[in-house]
N, C-alpha and C. Protein backbone atom coordinates (compact mmCIF):
# COMPACT_ATOMS: atom_id res chain seq x y z
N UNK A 1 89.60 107.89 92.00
CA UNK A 1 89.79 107.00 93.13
C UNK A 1 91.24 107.04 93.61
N UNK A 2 91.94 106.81 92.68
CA UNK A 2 93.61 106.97 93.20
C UNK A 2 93.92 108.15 93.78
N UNK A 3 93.30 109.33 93.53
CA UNK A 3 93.77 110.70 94.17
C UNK A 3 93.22 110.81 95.67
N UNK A 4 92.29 109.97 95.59
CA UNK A 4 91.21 110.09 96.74
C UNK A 4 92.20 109.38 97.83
N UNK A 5 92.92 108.09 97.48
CA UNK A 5 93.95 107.26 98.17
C UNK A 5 95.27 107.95 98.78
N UNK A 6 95.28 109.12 97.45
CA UNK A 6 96.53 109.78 97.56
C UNK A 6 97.04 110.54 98.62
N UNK A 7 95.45 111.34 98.30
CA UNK A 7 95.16 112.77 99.50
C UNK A 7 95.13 111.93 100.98
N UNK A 8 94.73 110.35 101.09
CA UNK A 8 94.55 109.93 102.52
C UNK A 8 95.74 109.59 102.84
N UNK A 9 96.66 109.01 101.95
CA UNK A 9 97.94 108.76 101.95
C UNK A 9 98.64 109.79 102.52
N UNK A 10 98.89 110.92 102.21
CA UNK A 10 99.39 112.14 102.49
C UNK A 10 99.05 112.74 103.83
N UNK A 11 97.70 112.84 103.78
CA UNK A 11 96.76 113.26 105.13
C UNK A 11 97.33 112.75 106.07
N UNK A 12 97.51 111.28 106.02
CA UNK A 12 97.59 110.02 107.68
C UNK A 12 99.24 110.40 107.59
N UNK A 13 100.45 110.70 106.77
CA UNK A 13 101.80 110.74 107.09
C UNK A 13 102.12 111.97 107.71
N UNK A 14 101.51 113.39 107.48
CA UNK A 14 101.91 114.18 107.90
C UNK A 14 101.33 114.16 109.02
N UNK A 15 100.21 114.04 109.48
CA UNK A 15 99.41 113.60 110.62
C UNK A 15 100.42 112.87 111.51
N UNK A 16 101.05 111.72 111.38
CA UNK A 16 102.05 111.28 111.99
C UNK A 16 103.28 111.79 112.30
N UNK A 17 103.95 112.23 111.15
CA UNK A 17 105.15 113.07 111.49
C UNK A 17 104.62 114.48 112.56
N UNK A 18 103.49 114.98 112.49
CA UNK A 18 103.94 116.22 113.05
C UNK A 18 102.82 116.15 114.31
N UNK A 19 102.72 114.73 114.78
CA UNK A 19 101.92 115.14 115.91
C UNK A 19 102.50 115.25 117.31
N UNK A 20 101.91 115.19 118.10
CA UNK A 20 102.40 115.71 119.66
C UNK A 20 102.77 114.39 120.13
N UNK A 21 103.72 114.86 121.35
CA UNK A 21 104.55 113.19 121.74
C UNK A 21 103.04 112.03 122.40
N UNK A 22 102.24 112.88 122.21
CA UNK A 22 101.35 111.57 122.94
C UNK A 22 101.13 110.76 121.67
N UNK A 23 101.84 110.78 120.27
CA UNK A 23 101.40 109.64 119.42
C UNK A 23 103.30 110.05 119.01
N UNK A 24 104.26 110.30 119.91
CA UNK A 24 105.49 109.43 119.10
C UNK A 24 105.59 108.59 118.59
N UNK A 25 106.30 108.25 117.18
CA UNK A 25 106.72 107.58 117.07
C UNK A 25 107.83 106.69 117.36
N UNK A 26 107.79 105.66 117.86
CA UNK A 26 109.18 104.63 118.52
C UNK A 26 109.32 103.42 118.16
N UNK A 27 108.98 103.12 117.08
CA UNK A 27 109.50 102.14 116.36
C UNK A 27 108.92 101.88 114.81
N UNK A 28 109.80 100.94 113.95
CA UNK A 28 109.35 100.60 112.58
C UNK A 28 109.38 99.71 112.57
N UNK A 29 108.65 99.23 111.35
CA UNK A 29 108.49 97.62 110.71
C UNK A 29 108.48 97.62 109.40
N UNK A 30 108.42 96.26 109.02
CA UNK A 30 108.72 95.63 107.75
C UNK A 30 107.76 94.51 108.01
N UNK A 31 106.78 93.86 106.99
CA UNK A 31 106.25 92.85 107.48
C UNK A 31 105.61 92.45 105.33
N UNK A 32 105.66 90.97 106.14
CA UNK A 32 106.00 90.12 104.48
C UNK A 32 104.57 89.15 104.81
N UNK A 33 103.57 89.69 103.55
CA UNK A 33 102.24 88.36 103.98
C UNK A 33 101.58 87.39 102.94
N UNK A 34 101.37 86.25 102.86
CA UNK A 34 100.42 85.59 101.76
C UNK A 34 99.72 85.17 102.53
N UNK A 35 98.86 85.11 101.18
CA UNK A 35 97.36 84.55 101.39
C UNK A 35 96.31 84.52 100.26
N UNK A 36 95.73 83.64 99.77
CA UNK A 36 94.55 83.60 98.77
C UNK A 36 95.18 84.20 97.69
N UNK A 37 96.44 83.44 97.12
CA UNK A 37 97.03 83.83 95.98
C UNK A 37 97.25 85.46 96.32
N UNK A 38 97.59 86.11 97.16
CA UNK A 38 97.97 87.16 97.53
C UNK A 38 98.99 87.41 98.07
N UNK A 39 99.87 88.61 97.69
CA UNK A 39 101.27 88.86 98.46
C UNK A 39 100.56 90.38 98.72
N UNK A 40 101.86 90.42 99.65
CA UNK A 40 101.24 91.95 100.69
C UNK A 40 102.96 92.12 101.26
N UNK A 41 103.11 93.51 101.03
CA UNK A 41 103.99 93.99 101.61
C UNK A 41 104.02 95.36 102.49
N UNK A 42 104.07 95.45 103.27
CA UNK A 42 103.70 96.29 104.34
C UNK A 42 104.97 96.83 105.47
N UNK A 43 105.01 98.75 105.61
CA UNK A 43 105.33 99.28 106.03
C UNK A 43 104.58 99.65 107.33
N UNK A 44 105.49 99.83 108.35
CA UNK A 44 104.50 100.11 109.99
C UNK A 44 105.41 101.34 110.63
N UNK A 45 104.69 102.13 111.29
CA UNK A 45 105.23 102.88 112.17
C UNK A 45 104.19 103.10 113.95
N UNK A 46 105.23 102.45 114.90
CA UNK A 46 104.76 102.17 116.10
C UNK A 46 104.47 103.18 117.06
N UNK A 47 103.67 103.80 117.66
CA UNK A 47 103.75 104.47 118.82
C UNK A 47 103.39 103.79 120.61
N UNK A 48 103.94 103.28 121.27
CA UNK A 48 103.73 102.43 122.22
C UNK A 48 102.68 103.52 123.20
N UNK A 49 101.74 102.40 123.99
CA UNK A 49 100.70 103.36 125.03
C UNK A 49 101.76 103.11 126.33
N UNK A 50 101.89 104.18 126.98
CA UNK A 50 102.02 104.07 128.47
C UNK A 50 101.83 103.19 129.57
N UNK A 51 100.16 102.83 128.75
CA UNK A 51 99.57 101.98 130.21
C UNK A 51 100.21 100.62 130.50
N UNK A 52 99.79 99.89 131.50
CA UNK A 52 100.02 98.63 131.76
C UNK A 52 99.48 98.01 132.86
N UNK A 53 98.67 97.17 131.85
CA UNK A 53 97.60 96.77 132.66
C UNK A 53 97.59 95.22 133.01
N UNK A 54 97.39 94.70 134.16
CA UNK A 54 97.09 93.37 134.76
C UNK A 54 98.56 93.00 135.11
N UNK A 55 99.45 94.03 135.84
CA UNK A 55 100.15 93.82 135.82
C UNK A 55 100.82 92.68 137.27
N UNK A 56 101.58 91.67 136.93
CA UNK A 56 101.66 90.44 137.97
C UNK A 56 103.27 89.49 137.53
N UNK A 57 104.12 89.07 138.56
CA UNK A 57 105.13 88.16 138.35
C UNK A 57 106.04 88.99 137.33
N UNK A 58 106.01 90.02 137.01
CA UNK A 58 106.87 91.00 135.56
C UNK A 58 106.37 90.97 134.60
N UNK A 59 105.13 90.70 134.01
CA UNK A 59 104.29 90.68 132.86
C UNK A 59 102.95 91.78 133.52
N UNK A 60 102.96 92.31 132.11
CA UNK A 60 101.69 93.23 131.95
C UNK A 60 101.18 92.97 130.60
N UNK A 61 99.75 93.46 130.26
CA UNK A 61 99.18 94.04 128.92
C UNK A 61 99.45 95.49 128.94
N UNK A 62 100.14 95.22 127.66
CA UNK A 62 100.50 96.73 127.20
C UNK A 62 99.39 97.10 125.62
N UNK A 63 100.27 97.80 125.05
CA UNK A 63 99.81 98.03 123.75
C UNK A 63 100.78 98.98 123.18
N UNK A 64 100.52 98.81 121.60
CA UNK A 64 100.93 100.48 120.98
C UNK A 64 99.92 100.50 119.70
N UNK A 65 100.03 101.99 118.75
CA UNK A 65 99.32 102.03 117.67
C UNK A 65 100.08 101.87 116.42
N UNK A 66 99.59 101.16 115.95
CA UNK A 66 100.32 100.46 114.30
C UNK A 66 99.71 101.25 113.42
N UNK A 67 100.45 102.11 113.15
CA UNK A 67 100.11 103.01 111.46
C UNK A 67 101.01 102.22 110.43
N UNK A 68 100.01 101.77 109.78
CA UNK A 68 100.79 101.18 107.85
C UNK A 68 100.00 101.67 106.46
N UNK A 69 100.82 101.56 105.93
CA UNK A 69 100.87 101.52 104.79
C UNK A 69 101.36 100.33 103.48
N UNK A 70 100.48 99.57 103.05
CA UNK A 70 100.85 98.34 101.91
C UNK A 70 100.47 98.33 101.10
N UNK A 71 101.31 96.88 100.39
CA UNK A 71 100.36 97.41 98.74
C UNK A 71 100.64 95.66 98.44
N UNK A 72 99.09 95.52 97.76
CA UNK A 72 98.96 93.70 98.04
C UNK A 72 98.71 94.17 96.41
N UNK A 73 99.45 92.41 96.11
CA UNK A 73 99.72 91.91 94.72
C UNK A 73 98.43 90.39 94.87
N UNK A 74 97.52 90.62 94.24
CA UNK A 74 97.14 89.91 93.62
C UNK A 74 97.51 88.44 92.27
N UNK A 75 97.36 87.77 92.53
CA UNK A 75 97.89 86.69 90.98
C UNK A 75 96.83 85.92 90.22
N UNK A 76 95.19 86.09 91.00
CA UNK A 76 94.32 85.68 90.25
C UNK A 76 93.39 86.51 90.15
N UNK A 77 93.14 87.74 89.26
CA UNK A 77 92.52 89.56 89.27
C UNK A 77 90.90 88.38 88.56
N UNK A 78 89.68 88.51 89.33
CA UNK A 78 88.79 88.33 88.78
C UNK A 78 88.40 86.69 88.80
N UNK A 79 89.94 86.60 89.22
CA UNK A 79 89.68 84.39 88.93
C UNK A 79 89.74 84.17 87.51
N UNK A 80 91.01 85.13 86.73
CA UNK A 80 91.09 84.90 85.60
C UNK A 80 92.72 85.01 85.10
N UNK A 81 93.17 84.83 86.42
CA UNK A 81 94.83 84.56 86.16
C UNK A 81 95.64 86.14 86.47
N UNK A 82 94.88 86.83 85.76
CA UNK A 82 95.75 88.46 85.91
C UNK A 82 95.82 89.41 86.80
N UNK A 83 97.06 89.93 87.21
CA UNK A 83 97.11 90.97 88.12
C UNK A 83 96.26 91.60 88.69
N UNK A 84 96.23 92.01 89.97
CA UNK A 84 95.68 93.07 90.79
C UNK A 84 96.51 93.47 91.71
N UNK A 85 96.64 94.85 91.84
CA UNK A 85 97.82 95.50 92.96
C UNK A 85 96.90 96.84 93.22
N UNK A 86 96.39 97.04 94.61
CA UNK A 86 95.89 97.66 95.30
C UNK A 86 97.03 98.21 96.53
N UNK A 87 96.64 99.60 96.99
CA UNK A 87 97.15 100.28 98.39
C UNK A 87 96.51 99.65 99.40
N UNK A 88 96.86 99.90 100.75
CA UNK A 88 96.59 99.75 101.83
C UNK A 88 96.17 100.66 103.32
N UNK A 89 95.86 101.41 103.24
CA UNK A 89 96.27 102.34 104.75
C UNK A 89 95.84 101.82 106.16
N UNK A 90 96.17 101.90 106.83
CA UNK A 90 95.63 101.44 108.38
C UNK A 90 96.15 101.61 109.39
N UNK A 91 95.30 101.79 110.57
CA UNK A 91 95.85 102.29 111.50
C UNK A 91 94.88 101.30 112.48
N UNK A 92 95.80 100.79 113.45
CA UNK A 92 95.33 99.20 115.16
C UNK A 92 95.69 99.58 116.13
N UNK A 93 94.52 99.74 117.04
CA UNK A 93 95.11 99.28 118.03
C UNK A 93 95.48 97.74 118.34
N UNK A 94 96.88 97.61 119.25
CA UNK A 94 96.93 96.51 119.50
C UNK A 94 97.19 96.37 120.85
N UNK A 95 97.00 95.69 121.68
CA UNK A 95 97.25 94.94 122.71
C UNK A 95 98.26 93.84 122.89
N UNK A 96 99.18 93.93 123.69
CA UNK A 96 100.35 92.77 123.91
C UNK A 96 100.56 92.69 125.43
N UNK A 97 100.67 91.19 125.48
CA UNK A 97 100.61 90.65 126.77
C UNK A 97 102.34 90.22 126.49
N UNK A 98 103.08 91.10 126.98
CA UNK A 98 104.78 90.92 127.71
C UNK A 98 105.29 90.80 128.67
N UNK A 99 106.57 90.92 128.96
CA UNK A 99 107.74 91.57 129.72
C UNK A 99 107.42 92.60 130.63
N UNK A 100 107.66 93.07 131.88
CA UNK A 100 107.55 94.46 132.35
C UNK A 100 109.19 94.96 131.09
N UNK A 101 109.96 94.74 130.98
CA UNK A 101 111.10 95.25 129.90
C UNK A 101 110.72 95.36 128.33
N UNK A 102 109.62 94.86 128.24
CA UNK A 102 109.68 94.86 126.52
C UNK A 102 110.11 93.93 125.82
N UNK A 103 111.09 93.24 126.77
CA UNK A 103 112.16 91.95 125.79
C UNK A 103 111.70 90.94 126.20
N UNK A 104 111.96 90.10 125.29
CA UNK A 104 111.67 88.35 124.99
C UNK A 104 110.33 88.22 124.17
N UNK A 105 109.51 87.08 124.73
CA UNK A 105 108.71 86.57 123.95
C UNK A 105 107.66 87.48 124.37
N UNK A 106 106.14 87.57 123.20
CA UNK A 106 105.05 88.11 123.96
C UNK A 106 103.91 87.74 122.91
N UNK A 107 102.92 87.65 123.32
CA UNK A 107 101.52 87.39 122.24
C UNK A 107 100.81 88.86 121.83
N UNK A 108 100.21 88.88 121.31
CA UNK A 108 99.34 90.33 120.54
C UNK A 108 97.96 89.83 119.54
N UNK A 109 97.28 90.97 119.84
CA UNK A 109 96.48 90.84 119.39
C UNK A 109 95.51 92.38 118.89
N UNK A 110 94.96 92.36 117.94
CA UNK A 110 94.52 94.03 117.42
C UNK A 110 93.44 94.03 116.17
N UNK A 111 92.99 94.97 115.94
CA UNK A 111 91.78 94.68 115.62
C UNK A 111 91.59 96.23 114.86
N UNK A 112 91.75 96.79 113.69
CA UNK A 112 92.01 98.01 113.06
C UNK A 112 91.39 98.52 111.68
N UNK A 113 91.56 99.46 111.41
CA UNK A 113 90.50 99.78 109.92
C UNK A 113 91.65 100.04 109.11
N UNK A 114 90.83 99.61 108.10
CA UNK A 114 91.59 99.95 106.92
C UNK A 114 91.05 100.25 105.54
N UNK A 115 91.69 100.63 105.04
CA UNK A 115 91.07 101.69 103.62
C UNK A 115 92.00 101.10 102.38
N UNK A 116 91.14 100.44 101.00
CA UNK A 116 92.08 99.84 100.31
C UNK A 116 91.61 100.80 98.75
N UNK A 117 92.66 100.57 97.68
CA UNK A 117 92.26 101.51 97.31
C UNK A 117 91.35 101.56 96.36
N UNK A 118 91.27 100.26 96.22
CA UNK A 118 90.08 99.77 94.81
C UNK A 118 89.61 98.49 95.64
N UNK A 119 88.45 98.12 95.33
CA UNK A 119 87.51 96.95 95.87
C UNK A 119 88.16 95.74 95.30
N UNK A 120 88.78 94.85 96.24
CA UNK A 120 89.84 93.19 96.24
C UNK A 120 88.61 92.54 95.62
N UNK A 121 89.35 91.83 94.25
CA UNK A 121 88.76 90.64 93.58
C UNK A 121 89.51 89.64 92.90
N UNK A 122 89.96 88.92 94.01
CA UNK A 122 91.11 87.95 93.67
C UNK A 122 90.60 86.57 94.10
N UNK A 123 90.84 85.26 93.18
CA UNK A 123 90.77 83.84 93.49
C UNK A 123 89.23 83.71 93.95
N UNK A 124 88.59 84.09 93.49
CA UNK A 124 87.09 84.01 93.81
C UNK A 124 87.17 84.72 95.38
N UNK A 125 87.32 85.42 95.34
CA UNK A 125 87.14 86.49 96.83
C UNK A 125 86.44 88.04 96.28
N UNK A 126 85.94 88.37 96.34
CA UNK A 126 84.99 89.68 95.85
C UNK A 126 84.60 90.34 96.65
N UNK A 127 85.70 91.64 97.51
CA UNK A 127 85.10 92.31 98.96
C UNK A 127 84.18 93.18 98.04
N UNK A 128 83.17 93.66 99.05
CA UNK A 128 81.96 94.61 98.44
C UNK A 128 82.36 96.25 98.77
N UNK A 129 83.05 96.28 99.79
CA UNK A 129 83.70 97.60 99.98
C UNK A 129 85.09 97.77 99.87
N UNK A 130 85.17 98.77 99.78
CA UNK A 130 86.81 99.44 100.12
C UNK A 130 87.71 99.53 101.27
N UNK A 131 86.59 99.65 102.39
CA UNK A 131 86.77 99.47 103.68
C UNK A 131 86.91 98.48 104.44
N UNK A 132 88.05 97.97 105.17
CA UNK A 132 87.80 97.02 105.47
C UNK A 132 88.36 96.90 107.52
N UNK A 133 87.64 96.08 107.95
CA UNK A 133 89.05 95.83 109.39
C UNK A 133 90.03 94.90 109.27
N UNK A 134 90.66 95.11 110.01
CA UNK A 134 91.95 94.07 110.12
C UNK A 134 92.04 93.41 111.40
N UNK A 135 91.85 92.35 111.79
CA UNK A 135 92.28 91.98 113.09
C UNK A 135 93.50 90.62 113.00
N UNK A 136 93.88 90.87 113.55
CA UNK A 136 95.33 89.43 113.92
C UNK A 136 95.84 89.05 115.45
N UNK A 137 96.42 87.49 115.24
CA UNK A 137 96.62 87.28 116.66
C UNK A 137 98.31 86.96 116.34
N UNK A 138 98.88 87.28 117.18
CA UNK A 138 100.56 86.83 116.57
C UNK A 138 101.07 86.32 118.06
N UNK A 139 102.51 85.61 117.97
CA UNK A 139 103.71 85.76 118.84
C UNK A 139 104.88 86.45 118.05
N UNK A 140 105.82 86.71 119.10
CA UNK A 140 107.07 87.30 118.61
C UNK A 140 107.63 87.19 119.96
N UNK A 141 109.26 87.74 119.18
CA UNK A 141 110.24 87.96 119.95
C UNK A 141 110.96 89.14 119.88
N UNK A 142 111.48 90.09 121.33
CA UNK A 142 111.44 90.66 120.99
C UNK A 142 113.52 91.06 121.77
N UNK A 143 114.71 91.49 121.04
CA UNK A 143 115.48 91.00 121.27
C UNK A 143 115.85 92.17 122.47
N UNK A 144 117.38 92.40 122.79
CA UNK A 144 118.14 93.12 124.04
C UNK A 144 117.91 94.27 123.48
N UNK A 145 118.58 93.85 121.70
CA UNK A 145 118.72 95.71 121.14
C UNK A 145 117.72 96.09 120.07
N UNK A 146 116.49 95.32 120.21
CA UNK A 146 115.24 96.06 120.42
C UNK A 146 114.77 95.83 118.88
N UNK A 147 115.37 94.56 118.37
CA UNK A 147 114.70 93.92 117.19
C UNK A 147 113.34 93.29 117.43
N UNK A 148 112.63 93.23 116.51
CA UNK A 148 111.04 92.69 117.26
C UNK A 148 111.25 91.48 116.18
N UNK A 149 110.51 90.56 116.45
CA UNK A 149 110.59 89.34 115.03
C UNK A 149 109.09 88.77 115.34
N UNK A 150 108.19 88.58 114.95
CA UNK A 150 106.90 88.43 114.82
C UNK A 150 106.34 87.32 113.56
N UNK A 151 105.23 86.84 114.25
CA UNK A 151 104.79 86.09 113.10
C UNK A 151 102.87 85.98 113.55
N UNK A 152 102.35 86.01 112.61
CA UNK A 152 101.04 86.43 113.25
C UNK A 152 99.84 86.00 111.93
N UNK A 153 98.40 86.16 112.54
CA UNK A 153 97.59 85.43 111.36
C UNK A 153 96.81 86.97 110.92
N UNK A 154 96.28 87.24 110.48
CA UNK A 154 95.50 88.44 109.85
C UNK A 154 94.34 88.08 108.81
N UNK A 155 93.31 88.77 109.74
CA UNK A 155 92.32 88.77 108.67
C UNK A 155 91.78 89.84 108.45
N UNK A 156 90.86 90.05 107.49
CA UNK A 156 90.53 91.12 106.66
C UNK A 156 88.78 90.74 106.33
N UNK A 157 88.05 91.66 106.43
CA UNK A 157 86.59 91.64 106.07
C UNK A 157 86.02 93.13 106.58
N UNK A 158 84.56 93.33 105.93
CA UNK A 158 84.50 94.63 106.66
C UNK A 158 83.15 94.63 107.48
N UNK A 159 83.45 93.37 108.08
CA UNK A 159 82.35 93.05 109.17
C UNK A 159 80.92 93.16 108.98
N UNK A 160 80.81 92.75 107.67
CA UNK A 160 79.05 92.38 107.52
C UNK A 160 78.85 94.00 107.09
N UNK A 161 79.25 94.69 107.27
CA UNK A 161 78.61 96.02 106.80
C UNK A 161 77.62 95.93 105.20
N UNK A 162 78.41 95.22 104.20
CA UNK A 162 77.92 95.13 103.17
C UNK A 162 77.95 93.73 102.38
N UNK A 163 77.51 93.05 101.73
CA UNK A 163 77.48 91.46 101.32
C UNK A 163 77.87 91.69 99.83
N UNK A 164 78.49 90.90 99.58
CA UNK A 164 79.15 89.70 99.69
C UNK A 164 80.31 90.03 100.73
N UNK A 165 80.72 89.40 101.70
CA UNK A 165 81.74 89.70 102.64
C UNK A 165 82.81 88.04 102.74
N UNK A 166 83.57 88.21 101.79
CA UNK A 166 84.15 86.31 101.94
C UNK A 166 85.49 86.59 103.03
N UNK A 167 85.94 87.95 102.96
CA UNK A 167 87.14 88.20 103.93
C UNK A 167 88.33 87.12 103.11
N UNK A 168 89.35 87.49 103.49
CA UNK A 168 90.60 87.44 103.43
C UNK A 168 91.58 87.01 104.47
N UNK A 169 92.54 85.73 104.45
CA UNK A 169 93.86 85.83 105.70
C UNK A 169 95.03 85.55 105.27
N UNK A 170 95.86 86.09 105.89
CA UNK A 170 97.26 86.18 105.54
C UNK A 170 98.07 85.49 106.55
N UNK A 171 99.16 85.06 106.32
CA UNK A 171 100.00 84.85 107.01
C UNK A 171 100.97 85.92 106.92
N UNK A 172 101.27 86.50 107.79
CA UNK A 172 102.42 87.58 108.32
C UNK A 172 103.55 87.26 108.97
N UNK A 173 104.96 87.49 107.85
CA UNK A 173 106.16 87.35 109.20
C UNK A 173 106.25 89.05 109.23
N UNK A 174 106.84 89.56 110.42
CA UNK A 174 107.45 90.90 110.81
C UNK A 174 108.54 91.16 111.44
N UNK A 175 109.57 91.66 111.10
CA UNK A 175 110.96 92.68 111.64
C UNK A 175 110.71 94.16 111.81
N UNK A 176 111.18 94.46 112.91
CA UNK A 176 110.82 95.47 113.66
C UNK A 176 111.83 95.94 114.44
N UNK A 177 111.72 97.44 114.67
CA UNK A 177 113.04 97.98 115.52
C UNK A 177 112.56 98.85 116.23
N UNK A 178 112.65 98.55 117.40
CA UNK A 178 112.78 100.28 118.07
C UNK A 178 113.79 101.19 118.37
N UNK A 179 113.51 102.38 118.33
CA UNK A 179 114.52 103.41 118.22
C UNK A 179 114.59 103.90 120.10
């Protein structure tokens, strides 16, 4: 199972580093989450979309694609007090309603898959798959020299595909930069 994580691990980075500018990368993150006796620490790399849509008064919906990588700490493995620390991979689209500039405040919202690397069984929560989506709604700010600061809700389930499905939410803060 871990090699299986490994090879996807590997697969989705070089995939990123060496693709064509229509998935540049232009920005990073850092993002810090609890939830259900769970910590989560999470790496992002941004590629912004072009479009912009509904655009009116200097605000549009934009978007970009969030590639991460995390690794959540568990503190109740089974509902019996002990560890669990699982990977993360994922890749969202997201949607953000901003700025025509990018800067100041803006809302978001995204909705993404993700691949964990052993099946979550923490605090009486028991996902049935490995697979899971991610969707979250956040605000942030976003500064002149292109710090992002975010705070956002996240949840986790893998949409009824398989039962028991109790899902998971986090609270997320995020720092972010674009280059």
């Amino acid at each position: 199972m871990r090699l299986r994580i490994s090879s996807l691990i590997a697969i989705a980075v070089t995939a990123m580093c060496t693709s064509s500018s229509v998935f540049a990368i232009d920005s990073a993150s850092l993002e810090f989450a609890t939830g259900n006796k769970t910590k989560m620490l999470r790496l992002g790399l941004q590629s912004a979309w072009a479009n912009q849509w509904f655009s009116s008064n200097g605000t549009h919906i934009g978007g970009y694609w969030d590639y991460t990588l995390a690794q959540w700490r568990g503190s109740n493995f089974e509902g019996k007090g002990g560890t669990q620390n699982l990977a993360d991979i994922g890749v969202t689209p997201v949607f953000r309603f901003q700025n025509d500039s990018k800067k100041g405040f803006y809302g978001e919202a995204g909705i993404g898959l993700h691949m964990l690397s052993e099946i979550y069984d923490n605090n009486s929560r028991h996902f049935s798959t490995n697979f899971q989506f991610g969707d979250h709604i956040g605000v942030g700010y976003v500064t002149k020299d292109g710090w992002d600061l975010s705070f956002k809700i996240q949840h986790y389930s893998n949409g009824g595909v398989k039962h028991p499905n109790p899902g998971v939410n986090f609270a997320v803060l995020k720092a972010g930069y674009a280059f």
